[in-house]
Protein backbone atom coordinates (compact mmCIF):
# COMPACT_ATOMS: atom_id res chain seq x y z
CA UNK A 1 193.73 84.85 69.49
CA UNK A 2 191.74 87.13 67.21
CA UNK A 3 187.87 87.25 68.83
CA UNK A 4 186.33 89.72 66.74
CA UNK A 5 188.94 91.26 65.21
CA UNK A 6 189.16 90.43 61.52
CA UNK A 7 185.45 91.45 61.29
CA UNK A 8 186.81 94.73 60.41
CA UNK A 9 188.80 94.36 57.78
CA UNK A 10 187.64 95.16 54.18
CA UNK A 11 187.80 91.53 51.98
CA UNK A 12 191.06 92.60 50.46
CA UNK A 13 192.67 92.82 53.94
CA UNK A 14 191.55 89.68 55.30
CA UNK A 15 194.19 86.85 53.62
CA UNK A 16 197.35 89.66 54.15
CA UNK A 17 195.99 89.82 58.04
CA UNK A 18 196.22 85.98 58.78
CA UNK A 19 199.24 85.78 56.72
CA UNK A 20 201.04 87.99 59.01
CA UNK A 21 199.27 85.91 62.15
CA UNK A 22 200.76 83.22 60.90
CA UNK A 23 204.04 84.50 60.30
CA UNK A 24 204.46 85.83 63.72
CA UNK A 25 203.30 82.46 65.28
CA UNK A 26 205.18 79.34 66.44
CA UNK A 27 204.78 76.40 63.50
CA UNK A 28 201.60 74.25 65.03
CA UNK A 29 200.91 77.14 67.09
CA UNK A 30 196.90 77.33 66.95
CA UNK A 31 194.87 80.66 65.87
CA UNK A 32 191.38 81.11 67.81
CA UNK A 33 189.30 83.43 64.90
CA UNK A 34 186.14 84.57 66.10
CA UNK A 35 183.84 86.02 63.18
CA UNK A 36 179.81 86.80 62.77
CA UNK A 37 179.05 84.71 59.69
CA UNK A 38 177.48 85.90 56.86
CA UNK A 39 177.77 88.04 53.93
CA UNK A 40 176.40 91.53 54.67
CA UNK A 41 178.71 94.74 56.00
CA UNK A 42 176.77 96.63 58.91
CA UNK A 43 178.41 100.19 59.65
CA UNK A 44 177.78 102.34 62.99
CA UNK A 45 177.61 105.68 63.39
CA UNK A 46 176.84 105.59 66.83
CA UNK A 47 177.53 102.97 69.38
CA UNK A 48 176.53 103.08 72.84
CA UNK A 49 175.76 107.28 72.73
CA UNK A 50 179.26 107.71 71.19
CA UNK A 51 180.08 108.91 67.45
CA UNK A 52 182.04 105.92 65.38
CA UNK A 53 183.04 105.16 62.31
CA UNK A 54 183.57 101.39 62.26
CA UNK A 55 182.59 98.67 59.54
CA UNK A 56 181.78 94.93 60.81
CA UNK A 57 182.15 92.57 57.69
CA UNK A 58 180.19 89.29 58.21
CA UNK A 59 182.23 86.08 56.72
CA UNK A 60 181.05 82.99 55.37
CA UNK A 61 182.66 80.12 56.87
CA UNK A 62 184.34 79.26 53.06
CA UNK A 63 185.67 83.03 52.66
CA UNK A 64 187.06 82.46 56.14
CA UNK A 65 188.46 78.85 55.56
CA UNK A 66 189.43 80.06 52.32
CA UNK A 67 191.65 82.85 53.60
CA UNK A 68 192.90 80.65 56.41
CA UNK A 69 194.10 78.14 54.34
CA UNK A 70 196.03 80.68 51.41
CA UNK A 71 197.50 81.84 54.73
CA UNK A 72 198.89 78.36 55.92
């Protein structure tokens, strides 16, 4: 399960990350992704009265599927 978890890796990231998912899971094991579509990269410096640092890349659903799929 990865709910809101690839949302912060950069683009170049993404297909390496759910490569290794799938690597480390059973074969017709199922993956649960949970992303916020879209396009746009929205960065905190504060969240909830603490000091972050923290990127949240938005996916379309074809970068997503795309990256999926190159990842078997």
């Amino acid at each position: 399960m990865a709910l809101y978890s690839v949302i912060h890796l950069a683009p170049d990231e993404l297909r390496p990350a759910l490569a290794e998912a799938r690597r480390v899971l059973r074969p017709g094991a199922p993956l649960l992704v949970a992303v916020h579509l879209g396009s746009e990269v929205r960065h905190l410096d504060e969240w909830w009265g603490h000091r972050v640092d923290v990127d949240f890349h938005f996916l379309t659903g074809e970068t997503l599927l795309g990256a999926l799929g190159d990842a078997g």
